[in-house]
Protein backbone atom coordinates (compact mmCIF):
# COMPACT_ATOMS: atom_id res chain seq x y z
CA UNK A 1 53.05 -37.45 28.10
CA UNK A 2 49.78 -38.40 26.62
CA UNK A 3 46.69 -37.42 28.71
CA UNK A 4 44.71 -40.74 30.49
CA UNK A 5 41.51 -40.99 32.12
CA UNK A 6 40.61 -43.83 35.01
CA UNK A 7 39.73 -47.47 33.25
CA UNK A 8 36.73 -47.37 34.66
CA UNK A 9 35.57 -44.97 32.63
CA UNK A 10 36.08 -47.23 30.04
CA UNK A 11 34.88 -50.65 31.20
CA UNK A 12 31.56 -48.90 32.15
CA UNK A 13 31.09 -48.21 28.49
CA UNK A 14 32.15 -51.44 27.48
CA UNK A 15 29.69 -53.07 29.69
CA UNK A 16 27.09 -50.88 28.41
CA UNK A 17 27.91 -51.23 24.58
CA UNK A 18 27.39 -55.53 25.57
CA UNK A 19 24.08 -54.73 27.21
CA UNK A 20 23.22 -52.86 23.71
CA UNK A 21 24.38 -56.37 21.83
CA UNK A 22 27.27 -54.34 19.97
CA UNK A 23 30.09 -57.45 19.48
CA UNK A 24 32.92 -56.42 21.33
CA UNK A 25 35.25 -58.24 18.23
CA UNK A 26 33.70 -54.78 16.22
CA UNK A 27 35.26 -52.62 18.76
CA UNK A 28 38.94 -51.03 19.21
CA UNK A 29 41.09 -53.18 21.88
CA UNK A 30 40.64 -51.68 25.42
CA UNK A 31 42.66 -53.20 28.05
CA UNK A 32 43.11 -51.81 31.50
CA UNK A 33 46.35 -52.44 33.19
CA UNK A 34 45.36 -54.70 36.46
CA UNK A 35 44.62 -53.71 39.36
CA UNK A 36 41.77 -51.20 40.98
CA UNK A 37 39.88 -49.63 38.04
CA UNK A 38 39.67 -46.33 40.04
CA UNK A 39 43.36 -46.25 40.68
CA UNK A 40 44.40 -47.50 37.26
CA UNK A 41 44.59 -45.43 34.09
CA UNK A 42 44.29 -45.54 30.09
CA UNK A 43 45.26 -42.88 27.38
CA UNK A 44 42.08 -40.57 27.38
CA UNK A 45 42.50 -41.02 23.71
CA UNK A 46 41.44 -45.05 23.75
CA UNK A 47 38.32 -44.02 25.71
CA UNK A 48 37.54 -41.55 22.90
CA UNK A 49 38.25 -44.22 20.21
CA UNK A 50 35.98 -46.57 21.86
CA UNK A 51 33.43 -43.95 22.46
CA UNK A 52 33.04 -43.25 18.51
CA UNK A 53 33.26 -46.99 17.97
CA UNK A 54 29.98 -47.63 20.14
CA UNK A 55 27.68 -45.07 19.13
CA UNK A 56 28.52 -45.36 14.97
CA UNK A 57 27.55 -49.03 16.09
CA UNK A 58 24.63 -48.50 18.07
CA UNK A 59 23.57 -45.65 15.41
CA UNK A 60 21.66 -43.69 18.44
CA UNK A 61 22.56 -40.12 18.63
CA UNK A 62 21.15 -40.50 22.04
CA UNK A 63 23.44 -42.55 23.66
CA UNK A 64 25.84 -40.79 25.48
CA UNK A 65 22.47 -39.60 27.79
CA UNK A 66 21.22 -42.84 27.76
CA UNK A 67 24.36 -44.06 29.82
CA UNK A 68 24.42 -41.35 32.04
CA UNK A 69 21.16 -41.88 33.34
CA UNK A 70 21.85 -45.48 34.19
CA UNK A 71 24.59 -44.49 36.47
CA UNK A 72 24.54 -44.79 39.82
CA UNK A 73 26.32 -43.32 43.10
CA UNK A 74 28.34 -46.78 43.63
CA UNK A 75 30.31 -46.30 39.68
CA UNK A 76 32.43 -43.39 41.31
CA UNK A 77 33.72 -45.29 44.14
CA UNK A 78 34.73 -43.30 46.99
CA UNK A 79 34.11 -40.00 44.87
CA UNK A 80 30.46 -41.04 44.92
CA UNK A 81 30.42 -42.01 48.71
CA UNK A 82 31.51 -38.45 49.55
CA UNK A 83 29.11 -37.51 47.46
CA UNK A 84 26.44 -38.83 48.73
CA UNK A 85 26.80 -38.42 52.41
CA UNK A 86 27.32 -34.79 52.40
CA UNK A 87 24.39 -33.03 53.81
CA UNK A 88 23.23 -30.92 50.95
CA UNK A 89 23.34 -31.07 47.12
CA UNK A 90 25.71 -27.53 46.76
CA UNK A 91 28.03 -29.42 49.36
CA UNK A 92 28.00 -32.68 46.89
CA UNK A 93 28.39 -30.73 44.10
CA UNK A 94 31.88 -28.59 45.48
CA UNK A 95 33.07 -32.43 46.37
CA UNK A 96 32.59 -33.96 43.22
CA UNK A 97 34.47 -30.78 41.73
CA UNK A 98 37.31 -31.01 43.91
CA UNK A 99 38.07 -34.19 42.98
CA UNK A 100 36.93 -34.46 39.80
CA UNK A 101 41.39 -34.32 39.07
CA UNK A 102 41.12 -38.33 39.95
CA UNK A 103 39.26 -39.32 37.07
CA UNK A 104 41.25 -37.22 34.22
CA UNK A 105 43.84 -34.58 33.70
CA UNK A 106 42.29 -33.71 30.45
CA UNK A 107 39.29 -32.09 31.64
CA UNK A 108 38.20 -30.19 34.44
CA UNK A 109 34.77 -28.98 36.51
CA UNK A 110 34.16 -25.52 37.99
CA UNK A 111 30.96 -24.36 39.66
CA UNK A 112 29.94 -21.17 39.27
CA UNK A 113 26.24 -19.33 41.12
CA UNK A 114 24.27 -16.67 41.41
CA UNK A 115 21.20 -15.71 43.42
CA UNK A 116 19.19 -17.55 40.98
CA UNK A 117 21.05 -20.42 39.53
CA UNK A 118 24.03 -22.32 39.98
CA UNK A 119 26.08 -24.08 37.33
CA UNK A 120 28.31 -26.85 36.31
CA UNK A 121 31.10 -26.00 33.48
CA UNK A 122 33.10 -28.79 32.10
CA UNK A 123 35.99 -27.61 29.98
CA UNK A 124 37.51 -30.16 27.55
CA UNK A 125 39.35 -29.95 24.58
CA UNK A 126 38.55 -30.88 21.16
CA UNK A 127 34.76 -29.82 21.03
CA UNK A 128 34.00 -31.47 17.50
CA UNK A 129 35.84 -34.79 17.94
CA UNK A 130 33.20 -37.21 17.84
CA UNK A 131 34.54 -38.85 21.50
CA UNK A 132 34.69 -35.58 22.73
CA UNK A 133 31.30 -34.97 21.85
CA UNK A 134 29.82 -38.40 23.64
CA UNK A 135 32.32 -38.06 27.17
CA UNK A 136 30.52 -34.26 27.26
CA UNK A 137 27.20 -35.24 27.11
CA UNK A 138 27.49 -38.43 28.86
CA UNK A 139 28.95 -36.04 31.88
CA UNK A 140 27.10 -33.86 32.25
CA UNK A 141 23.82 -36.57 31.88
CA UNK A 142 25.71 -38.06 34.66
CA UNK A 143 26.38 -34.90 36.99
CA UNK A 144 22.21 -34.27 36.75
CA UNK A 145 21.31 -37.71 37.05
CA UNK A 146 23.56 -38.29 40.39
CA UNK A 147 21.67 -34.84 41.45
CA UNK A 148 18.14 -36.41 40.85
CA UNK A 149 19.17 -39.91 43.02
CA UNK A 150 20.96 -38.39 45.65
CA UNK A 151 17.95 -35.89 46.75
CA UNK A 152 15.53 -38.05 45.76
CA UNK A 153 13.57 -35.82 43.32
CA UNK A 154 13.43 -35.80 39.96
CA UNK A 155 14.06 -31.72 39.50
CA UNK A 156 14.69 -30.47 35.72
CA UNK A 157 17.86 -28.56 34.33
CA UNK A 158 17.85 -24.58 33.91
CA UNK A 159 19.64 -25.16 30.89
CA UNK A 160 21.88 -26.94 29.43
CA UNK A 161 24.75 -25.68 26.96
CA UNK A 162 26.89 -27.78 24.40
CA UNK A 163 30.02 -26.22 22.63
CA UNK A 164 29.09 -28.90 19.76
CA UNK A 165 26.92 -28.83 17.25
CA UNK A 166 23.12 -30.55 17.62
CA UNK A 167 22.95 -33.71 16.72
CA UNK A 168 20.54 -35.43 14.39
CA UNK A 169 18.05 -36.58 17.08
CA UNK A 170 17.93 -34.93 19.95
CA UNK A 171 14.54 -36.08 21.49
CA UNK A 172 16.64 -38.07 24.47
CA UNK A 173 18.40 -35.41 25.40
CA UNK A 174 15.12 -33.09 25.67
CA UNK A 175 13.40 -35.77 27.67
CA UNK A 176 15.88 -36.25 30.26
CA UNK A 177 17.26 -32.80 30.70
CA UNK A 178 13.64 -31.46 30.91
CA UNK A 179 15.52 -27.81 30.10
CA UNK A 180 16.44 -25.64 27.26
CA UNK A 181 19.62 -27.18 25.51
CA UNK A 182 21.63 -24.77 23.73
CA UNK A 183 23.87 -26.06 20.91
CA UNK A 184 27.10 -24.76 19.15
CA UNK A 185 27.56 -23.16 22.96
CA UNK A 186 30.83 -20.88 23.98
CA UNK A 187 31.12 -23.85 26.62
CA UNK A 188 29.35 -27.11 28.07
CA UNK A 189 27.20 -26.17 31.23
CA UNK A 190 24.39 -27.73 33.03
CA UNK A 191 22.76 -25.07 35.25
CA UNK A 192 19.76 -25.87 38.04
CA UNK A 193 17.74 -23.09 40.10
CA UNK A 194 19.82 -21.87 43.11
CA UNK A 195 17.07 -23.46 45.28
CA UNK A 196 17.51 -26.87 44.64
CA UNK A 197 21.28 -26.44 45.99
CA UNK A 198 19.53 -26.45 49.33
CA UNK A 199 17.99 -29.87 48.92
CA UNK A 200 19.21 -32.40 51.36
CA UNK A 201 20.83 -35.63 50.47
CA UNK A 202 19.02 -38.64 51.19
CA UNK A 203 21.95 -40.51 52.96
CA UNK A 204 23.74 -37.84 54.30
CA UNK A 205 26.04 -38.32 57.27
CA UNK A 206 28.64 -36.20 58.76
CA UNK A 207 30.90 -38.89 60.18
CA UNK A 208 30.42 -41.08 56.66
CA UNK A 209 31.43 -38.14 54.91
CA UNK A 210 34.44 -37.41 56.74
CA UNK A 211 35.96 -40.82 56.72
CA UNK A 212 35.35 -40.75 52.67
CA UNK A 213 36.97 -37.99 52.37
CA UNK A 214 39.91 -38.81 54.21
CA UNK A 215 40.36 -41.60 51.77
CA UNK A 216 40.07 -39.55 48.83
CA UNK A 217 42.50 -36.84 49.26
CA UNK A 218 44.75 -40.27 50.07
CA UNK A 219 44.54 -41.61 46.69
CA UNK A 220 44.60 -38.00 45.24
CA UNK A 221 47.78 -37.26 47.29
CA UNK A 222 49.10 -40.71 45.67
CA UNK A 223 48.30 -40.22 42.49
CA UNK A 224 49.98 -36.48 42.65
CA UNK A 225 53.29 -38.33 43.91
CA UNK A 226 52.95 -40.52 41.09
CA UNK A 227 52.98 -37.79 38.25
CA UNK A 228 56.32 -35.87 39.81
CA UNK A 229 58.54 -37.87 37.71
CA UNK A 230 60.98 -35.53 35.62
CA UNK A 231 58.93 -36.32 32.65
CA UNK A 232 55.96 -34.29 34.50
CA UNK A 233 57.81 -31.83 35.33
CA UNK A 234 59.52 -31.11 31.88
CA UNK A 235 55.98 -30.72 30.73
CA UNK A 236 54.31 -28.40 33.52
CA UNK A 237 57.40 -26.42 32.39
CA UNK A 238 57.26 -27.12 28.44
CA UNK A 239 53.23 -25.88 29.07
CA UNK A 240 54.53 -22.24 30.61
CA UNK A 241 57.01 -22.01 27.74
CA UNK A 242 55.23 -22.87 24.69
CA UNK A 243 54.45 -19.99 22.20
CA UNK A 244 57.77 -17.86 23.65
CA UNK A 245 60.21 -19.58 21.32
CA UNK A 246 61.51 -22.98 20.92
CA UNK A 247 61.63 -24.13 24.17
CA UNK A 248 65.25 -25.98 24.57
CA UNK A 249 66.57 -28.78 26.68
CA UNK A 250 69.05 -26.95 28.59
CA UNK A 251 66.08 -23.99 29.36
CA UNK A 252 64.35 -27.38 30.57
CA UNK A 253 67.25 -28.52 32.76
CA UNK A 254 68.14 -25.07 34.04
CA UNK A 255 64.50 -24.64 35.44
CA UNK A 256 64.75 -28.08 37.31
CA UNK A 257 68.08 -27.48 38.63
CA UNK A 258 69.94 -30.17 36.89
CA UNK A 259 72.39 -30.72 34.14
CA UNK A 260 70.96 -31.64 30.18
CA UNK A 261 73.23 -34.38 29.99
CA UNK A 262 71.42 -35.29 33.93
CA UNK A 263 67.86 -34.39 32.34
CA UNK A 264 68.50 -36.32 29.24
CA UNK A 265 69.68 -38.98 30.76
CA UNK A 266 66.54 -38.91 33.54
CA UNK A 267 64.03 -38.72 30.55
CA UNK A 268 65.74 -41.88 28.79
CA UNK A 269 65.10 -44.04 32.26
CA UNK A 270 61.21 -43.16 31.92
CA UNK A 271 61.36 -43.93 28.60
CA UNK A 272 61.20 -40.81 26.67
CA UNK A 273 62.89 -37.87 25.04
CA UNK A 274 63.13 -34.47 25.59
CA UNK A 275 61.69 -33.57 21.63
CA UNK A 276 58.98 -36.61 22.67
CA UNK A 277 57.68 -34.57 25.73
CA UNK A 278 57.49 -31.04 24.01
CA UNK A 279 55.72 -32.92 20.68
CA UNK A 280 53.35 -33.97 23.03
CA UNK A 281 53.10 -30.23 25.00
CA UNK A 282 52.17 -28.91 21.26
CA UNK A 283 50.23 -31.79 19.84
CA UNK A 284 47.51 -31.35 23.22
CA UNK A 285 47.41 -27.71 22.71
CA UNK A 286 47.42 -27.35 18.67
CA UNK A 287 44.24 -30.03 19.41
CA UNK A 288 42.59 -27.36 21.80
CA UNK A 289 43.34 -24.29 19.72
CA UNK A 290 42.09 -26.14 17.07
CA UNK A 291 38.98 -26.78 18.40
CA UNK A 292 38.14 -23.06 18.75
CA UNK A 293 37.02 -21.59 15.71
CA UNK A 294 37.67 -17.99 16.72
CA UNK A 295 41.74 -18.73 15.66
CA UNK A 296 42.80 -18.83 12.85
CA UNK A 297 45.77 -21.33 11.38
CA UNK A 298 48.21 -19.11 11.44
CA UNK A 299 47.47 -17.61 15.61
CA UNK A 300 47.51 -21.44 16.22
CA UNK A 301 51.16 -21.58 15.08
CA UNK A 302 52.25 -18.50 16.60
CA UNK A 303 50.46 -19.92 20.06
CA UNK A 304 52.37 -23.08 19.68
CA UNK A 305 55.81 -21.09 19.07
CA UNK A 306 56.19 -21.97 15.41
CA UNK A 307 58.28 -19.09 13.36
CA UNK A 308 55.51 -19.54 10.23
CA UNK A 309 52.98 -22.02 9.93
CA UNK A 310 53.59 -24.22 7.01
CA UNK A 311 56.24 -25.73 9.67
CA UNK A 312 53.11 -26.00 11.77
CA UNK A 313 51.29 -27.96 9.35
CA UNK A 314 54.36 -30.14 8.74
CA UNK A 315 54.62 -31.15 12.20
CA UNK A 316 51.10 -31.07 13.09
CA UNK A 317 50.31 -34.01 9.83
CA UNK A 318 53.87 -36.11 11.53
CA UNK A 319 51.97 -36.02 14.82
CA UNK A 320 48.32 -36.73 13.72
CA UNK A 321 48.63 -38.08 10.28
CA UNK A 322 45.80 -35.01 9.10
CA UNK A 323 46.62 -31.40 8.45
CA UNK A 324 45.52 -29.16 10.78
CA UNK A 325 42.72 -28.20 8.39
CA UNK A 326 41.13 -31.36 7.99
CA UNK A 327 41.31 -32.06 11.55
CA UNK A 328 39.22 -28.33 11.98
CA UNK A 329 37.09 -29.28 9.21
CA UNK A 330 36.63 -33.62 10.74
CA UNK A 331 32.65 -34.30 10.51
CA UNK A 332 30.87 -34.07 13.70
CA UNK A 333 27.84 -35.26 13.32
CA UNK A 334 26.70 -38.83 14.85
């Protein structure tokens, strides 16, 4: 099961991209299924497509900031309402975390503090993928720009850290961070003093922000009924198994309580097989190994479970089309 992201995500940039005169006929096809762009999702990989697309177009290194600081409260829906009506900036900050599992399941926020600073890390996989590069940047753009219009004061960065390399130009990124920006980073952080955590929102309201919230956790609890089809659940237990072995169906079917011939059969009605799912499991996290330099080839086929890793590079080239080298090695420069 490939990882997705919300379509809004995606028909922001879109929007954004026509406001910048790039002909949509130039870009990859994005179509989001109908229906509530908040609710409904795309393959996290199309976003990335169409994020490499638009900025080799626009040929500004400093667009990914350049978007996030056009955002506003109202393009996270009801994430941005709870947001904004809780009474302090730490509170909005916790919020947005929580339910940052809404937009993707391909990334994730965790807030870390101290007495003199408190800090935003966004993990993500695939640090010198081009797309990967943009969604970081634009993020964490956006998480300091919400910051700045929901207290009403324009307050700088601490820092701000990029597991990327710089890129060519980086005098947008220095203007609107206001900070020190790290490059080449053991992770992606924006970090503001501990003081500002205090500020109060501008449109905070107790009763506003309980009613939001209430909604939330509804489409969150929806969206987590959605995802415990037997497919899910083959790969929660596919991602606990992976590097022990060669994970098998009937391990699969055991752990769920259920026959293979049940489990095969259940896999078939979504759609998919049982070698389909774990291909996935390993194509995700060969992706995210890869993108840490500090393992080498060969730990990245042991990780994955392969008994020697030329049958790591075979598979790896069937799933991607690239060896696992040249995917390492992709430029990553805009």
């Amino acid at each position: 099961m490939s990882s997705t992201i919300v379509a809004l995500c995606g028909v922001r940039l879109l929007q954004f991209a026509a406001a910048c005169g790039i002909d949509p006929a130039r870009l990859p096809k994005f179509e989001p299924p109908p229906g509530d762009l908040f609710d409904a999702r795309v393959p996290y990989d199309d976003l990335l497509a169409l994020w490499e697309a638009v900025i080799r177009l626009a040929d500004d290194p400093g667009l990914p900031v350049r978007i996030g600081e056009c955002a506003t409260a109202h393009d996270y829906d009801a994430v941005g309402f709870v947001c904004m009506t809780q009474p302090t900036l730490r509170e909005a900050i916790h919020q947005c975390v929580r339910y940052s599992r809404l937009w993707t399941d391909v990334s994730e926020w965790k807030v870390e503090s101290d007495s003199r600073s408190i800090s935003m890390v966004f993990t993500c996989p695939e640090p010198q993928r081009l797309g990967v590069r943009c969604a970081s940047e634009n993020v964490l753009a956006e998480m300091l720009n919400a910051g700045r219009k929901l207290t009403g004061i324009d307050y700088p960065a601490r820092v701000v850290r990029f597991r990327h390399p710089k890129p060519r130009d980086t005098s947008v990124h220095e203007r609107f961070f206001q900070a020190p920006i790290e490059w080449n980073a053991p992770r992606n952080e924006l970090a503001i003093d501990g003081e500002l955590a205090n500020l109060p929102l501008l449109k905070a309201d107790a009763a506003l922000a309980a009613f939001f919230e209430r909604h939330v956790q509804q489409i969150l609890d929806r969206q987590v009924a959605g995802s415990d089809g037997v497919t899910q659940r083959v790969r929660s237990f596919l991602l606990g198994k992976v590097g022990r072995g060669a994970p098998t169906l009937e391990a699969a079917a055991a752990s769920l309580a259920m026959g293979s011939r049940t489990l095969k059969r259940r896999l078939q009605d979504e759609g998919t097989t049982f070698q389909d799912v774990l291909d996935g499991v390993r194509c995700e996290l060969a992706k995210r190994y890869l993108g840490e330099q500090r393992f080498a080839l060969g730990e990245v086929a042991f990780l994955l479970g392969f008994s020697e890793p030329s049958a790591f590079h075979r598979a790896f080239k069937r799933w991607t089309g690239r060896t696992p080298l040249a995917y390492r090695q992709a430029p990553s420069a805009a």
